[in-house]
Structures are given as C-alpha cells and as structure tokens.
C-alpha atoms as a PDB file:
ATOM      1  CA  UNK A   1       0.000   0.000   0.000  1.00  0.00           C
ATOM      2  CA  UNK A   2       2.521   2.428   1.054  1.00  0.00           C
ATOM      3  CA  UNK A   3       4.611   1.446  -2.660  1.00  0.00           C
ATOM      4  CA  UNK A   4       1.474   2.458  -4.343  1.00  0.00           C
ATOM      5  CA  UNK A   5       1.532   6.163  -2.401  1.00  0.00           C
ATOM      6  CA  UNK A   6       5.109   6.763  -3.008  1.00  0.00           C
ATOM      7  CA  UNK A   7       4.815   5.597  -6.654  1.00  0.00           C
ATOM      8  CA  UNK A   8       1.844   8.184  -6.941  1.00  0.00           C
ATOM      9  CA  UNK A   9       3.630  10.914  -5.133  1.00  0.00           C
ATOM     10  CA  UNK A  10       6.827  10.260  -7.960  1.00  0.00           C
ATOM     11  CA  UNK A  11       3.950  10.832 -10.468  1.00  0.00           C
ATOM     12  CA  UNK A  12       2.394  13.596  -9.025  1.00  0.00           C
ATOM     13  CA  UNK A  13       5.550  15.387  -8.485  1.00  0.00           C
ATOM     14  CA  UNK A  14       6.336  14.678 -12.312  1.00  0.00           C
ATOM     15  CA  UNK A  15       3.055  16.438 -13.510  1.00  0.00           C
ATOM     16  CA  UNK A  16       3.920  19.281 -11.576  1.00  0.00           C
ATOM     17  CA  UNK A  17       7.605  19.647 -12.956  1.00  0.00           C
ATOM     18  CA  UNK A  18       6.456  19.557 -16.435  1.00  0.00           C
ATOM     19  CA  UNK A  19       3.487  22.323 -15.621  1.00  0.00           C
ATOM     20  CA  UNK A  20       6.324  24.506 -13.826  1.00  0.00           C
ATOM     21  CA  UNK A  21       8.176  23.641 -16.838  1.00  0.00           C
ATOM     22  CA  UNK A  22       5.338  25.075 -18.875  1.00  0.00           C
ATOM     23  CA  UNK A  23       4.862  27.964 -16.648  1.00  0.00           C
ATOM     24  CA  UNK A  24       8.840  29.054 -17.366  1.00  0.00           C
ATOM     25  CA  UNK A  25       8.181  28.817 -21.075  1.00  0.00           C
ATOM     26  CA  UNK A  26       5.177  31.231 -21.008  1.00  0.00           C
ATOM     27  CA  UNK A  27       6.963  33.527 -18.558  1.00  0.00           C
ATOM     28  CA  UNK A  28       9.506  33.367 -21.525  1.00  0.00           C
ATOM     29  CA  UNK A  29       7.217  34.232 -23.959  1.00  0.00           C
ATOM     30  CA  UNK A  30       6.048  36.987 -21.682  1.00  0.00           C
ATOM     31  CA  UNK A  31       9.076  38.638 -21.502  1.00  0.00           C
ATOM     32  CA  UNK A  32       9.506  38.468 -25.281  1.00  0.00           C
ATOM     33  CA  UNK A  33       5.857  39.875 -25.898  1.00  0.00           C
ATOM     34  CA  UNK A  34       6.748  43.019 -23.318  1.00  0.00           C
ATOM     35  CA  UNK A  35       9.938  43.683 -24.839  1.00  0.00           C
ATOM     36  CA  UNK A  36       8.245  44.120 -28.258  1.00  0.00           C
ATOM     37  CA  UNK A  37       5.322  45.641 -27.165  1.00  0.00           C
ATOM     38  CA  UNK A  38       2.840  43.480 -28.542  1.00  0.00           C
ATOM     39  CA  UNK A  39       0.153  43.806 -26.106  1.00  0.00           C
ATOM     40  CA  UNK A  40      -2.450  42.149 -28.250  1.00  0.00           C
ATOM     41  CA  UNK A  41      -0.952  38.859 -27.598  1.00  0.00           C
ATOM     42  CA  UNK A  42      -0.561  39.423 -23.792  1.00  0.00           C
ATOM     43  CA  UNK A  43      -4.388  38.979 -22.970  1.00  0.00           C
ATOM     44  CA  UNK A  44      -4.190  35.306 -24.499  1.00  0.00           C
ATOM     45  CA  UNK A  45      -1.210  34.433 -23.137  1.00  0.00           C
ATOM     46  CA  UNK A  46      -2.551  35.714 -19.654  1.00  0.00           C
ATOM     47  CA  UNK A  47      -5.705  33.054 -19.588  1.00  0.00           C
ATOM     48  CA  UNK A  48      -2.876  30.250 -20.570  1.00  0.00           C
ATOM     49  CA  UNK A  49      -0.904  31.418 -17.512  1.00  0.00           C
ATOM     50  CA  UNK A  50      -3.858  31.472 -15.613  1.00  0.00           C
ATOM     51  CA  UNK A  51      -5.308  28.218 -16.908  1.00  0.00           C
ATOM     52  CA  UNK A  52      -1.730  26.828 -15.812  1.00  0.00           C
ATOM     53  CA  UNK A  53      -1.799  27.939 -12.621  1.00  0.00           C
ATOM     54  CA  UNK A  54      -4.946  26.089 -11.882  1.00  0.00           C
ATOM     55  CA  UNK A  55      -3.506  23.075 -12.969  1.00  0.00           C
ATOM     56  CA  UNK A  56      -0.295  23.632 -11.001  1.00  0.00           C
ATOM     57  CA  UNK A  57      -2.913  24.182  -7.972  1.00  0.00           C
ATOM     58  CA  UNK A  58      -4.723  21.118  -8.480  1.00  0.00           C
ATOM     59  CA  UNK A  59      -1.820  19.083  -8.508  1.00  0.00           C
ATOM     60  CA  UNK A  60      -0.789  20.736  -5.335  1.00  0.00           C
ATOM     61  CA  UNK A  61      -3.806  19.924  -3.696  1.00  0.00           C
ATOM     62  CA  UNK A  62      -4.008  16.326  -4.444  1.00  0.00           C
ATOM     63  CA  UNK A  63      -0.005  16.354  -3.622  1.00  0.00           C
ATOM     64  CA  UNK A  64      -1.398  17.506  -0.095  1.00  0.00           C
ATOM     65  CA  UNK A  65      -4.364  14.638   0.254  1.00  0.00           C
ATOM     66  CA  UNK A  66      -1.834  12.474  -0.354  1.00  0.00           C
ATOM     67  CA  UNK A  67       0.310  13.405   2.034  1.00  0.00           C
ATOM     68  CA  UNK A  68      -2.271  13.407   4.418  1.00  0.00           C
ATOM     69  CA  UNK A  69      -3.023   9.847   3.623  1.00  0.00           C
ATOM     70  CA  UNK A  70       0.582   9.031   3.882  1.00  0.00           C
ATOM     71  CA  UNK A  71       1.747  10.834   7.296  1.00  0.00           C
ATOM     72  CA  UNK A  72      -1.518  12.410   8.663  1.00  0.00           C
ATOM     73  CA  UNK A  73      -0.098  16.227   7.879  1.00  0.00           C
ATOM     74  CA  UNK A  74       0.718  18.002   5.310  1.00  0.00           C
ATOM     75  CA  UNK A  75       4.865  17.497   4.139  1.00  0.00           C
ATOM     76  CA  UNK A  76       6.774  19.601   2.376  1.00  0.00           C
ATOM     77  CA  UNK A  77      10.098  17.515   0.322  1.00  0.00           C
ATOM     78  CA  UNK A  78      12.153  16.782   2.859  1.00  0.00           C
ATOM     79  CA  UNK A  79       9.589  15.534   5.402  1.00  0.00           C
ATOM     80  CA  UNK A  80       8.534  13.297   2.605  1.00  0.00           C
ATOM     81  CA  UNK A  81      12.392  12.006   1.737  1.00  0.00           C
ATOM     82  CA  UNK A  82      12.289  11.544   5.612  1.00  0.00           C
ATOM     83  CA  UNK A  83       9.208   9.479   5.754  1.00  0.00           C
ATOM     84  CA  UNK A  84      10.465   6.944   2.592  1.00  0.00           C
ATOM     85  CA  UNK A  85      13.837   6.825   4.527  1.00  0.00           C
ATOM     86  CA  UNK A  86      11.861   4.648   6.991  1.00  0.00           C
ATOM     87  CA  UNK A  87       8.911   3.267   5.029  1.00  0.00           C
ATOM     88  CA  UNK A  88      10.278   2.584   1.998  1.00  0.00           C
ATOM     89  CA  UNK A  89      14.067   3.299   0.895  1.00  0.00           C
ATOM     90  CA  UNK A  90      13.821   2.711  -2.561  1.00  0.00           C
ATOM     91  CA  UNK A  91      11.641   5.783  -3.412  1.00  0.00           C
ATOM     92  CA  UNK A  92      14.422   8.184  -1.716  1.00  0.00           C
ATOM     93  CA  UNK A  93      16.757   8.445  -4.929  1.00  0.00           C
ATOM     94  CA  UNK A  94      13.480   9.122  -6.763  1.00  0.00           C
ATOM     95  CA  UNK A  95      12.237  11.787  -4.580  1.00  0.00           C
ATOM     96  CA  UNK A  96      15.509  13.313  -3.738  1.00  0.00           C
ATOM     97  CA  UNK A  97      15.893  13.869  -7.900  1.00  0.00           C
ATOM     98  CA  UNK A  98      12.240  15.252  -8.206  1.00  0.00           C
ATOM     99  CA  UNK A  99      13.368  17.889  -5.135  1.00  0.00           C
ATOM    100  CA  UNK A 100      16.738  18.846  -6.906  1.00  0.00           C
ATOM    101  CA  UNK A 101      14.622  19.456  -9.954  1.00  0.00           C
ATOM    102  CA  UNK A 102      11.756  21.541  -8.432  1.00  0.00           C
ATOM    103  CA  UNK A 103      14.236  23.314  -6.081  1.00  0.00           C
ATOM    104  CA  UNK A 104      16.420  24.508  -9.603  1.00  0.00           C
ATOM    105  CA  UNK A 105      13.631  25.630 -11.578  1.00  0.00           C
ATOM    106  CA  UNK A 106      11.268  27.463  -9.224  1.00  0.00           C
ATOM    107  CA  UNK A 107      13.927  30.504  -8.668  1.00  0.00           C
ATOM    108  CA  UNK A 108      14.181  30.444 -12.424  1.00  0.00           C
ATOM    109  CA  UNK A 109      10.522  31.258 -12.846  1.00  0.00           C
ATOM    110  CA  UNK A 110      10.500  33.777 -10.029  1.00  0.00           C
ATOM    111  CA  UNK A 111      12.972  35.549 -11.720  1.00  0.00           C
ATOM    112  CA  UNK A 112      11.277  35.397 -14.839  1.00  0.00           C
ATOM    113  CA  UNK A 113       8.066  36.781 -13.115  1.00  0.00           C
ATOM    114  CA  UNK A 114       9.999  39.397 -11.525  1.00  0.00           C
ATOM    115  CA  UNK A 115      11.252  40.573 -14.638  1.00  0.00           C
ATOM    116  CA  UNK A 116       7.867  40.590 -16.001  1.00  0.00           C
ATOM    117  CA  UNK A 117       6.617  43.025 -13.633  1.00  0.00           C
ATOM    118  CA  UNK A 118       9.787  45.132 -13.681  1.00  0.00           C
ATOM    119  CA  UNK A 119       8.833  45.165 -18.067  1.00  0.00           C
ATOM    120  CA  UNK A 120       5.314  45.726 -16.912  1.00  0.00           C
ATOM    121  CA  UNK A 121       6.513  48.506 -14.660  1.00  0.00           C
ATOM    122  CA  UNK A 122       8.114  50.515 -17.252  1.00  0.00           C
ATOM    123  CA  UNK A 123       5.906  50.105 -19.791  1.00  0.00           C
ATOM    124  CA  UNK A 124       3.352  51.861 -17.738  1.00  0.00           C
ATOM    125  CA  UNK A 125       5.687  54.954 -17.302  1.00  0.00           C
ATOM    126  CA  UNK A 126       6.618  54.931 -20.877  1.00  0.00           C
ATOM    127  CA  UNK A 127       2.631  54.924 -21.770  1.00  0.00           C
ATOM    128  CA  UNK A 128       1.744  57.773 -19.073  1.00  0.00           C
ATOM    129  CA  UNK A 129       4.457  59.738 -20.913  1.00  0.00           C
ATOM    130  CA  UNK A 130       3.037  58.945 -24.091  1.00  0.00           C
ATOM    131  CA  UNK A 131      -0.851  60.126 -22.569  1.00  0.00           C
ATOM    132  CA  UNK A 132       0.885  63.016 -21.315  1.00  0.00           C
ATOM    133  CA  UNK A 133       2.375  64.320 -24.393  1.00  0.00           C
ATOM    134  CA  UNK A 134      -0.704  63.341 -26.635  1.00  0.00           C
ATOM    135  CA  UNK A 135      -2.775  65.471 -24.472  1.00  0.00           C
ATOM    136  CA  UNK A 136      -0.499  68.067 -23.757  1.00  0.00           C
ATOM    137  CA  UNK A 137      -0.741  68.546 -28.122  1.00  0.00           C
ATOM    138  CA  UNK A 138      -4.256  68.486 -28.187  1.00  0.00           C
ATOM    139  CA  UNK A 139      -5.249  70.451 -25.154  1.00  0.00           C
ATOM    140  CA  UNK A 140      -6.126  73.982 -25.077  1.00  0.00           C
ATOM    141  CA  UNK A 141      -3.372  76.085 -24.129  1.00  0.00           C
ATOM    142  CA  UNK A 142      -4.550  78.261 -21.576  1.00  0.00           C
ATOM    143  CA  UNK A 143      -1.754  81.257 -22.155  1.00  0.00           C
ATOM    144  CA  UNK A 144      -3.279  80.715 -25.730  1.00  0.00           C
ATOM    145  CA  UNK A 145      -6.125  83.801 -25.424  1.00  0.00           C
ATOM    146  CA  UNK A 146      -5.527  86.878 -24.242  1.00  0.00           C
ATOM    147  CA  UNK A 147      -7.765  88.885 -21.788  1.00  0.00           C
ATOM    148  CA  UNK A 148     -10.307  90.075 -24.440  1.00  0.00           C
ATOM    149  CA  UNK A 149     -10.882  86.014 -24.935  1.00  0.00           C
ATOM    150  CA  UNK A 150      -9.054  86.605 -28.541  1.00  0.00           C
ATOM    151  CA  UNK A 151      -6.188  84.627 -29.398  1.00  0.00           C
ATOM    152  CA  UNK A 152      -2.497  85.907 -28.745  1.00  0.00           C
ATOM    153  CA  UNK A 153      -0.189  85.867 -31.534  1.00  0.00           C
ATOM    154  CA  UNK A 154       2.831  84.433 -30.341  1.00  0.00           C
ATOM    155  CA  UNK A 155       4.543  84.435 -33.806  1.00  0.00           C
ATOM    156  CA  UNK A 156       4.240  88.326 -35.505  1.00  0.00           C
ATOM    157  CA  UNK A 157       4.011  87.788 -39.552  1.00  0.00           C
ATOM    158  CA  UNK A 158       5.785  90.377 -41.638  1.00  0.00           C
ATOM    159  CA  UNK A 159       2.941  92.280 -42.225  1.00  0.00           C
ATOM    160  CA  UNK A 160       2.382  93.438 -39.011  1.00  0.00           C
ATOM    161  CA  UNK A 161       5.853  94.290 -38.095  1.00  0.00           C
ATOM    162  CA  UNK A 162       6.375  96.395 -41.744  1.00  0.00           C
ATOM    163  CA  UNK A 163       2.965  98.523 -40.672  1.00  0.00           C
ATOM    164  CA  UNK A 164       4.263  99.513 -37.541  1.00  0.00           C
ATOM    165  CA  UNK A 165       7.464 100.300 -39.104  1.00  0.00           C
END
C-alpha cells in the first residue's frame, strides 16, 4: 500500500515539474511579448498562464491529500524524503531527484516573473508619458487667449511688423 503512495507521489511530483516547466516557457514568452510591445498577444497568453496555474494548484492539492493519507499532515520535500527513509528506501533516490529538480527551476521562474513586472513597470511609465504628451498637443493652451478672450499671436508675420514700421 505504502509502494502504491510513493509511486503516486513520484507521479504527481512529475506532472507538476512539467506544468512549472510550462509555466517558465510562457513567462519566456512573456518577456519576449513586453519587450516588443505586442500587447495584443498578452491577454491570451494571460488566460494560458492562468489556466496553468490552476492546474499547477490542483496538482498541489491532491499532492497535499496524499500526504495526508501518507503521514496524517501536510509534508513539504524533505519531510517526505524523511518518511520513505523509513517506510520505503527505494523511493528516496526518486524523490531526492524530483526535489533537486523543483528546487532549480522554481527561482528560475520567479525571476522570470519578476522581470515581467519590472517590463510591466516601465511600460506603464513609458505609456503615461506617451498620454501626457498626446494630451499636452491636443489640449487647449490656456496662455493661448488673451484677456479680451481673442487669441495671442505668439509668432508676428511680416505684415504686421512692416505697418508699424
């Protein structure tokens, strides 16, 4: 019985390697689509993140039933490498591998994130800049009329100054 669990765990922590896996690729793709500011794309790629993430937290979940099966509490890696130390020595290798893997790639992916938000960041300044100056064109000036309500003439033609000459 306890083989069975400790097989299932190995395949459960599989399933969520490969979605992590998946979840550094789009984070990838991410950065790519911020750097070239194609934020039509971004909106689809969100709901695959998201969709992702659900998956990842389902297969957390049932990673948790299982160890509460297994050891009556919740276990993080070690506990569990702890726990097949005494109940069944054969999975340890296996687990110990799955932890090395996990334990690599999940700093990867929140540095990726991080530099998401840091692209994410920026591109918000560079846009308000963007509103600022667009509206700054098109707004009314208001040193533009003078106190009769007509307009000022910042620039004099040649007409004017040859008449008062």
């Amino acid at each position: 019985m306890i083989k069975k669990q400790f097989q299932k765990l190995t395949e459960i922590l599989d399933k969520e390697y490969r979605e992590y896996c998946e979840l550094k690729e789009l984070f990838e793709e991410k950065r790519e689509l911020l750097k070239k500011s194609r934020s039509d794309d971004l909106g689809v790629l969100d709901n695959k993140i998201i969709a992702l993430n659900t998956k990842i937290t389902a297969a957390n979940k049932e990673r948790e039933n299982l160890a509460l099966e297994m050891t009556g509490k919740n276990c993080n890696m070690s506990e569990f490498i702890s726990f097949a130390e005494e109940n069944a020595p054969e999975f340890v290798p296996l687990l110990e591998e799955r932890k090395v893997k996990i334990c690599k790639l999940i700093p990867e992916i929140t540095l990726l994130n991080n530099q998401n938000v840091e692209l994410l960041k920026h591109g918000i300044i560079i846009t308000n800049k963007m509103l600022d100056t667009i509206i700054d064109a098109f707004a009314p000036q208001g040193s533009y009329y003078n106190g009769a309500g007509k307009p000022d003439a910042h620039d004099i033609d040649m007409w004017t100054i040859s008449e008062e000459i």
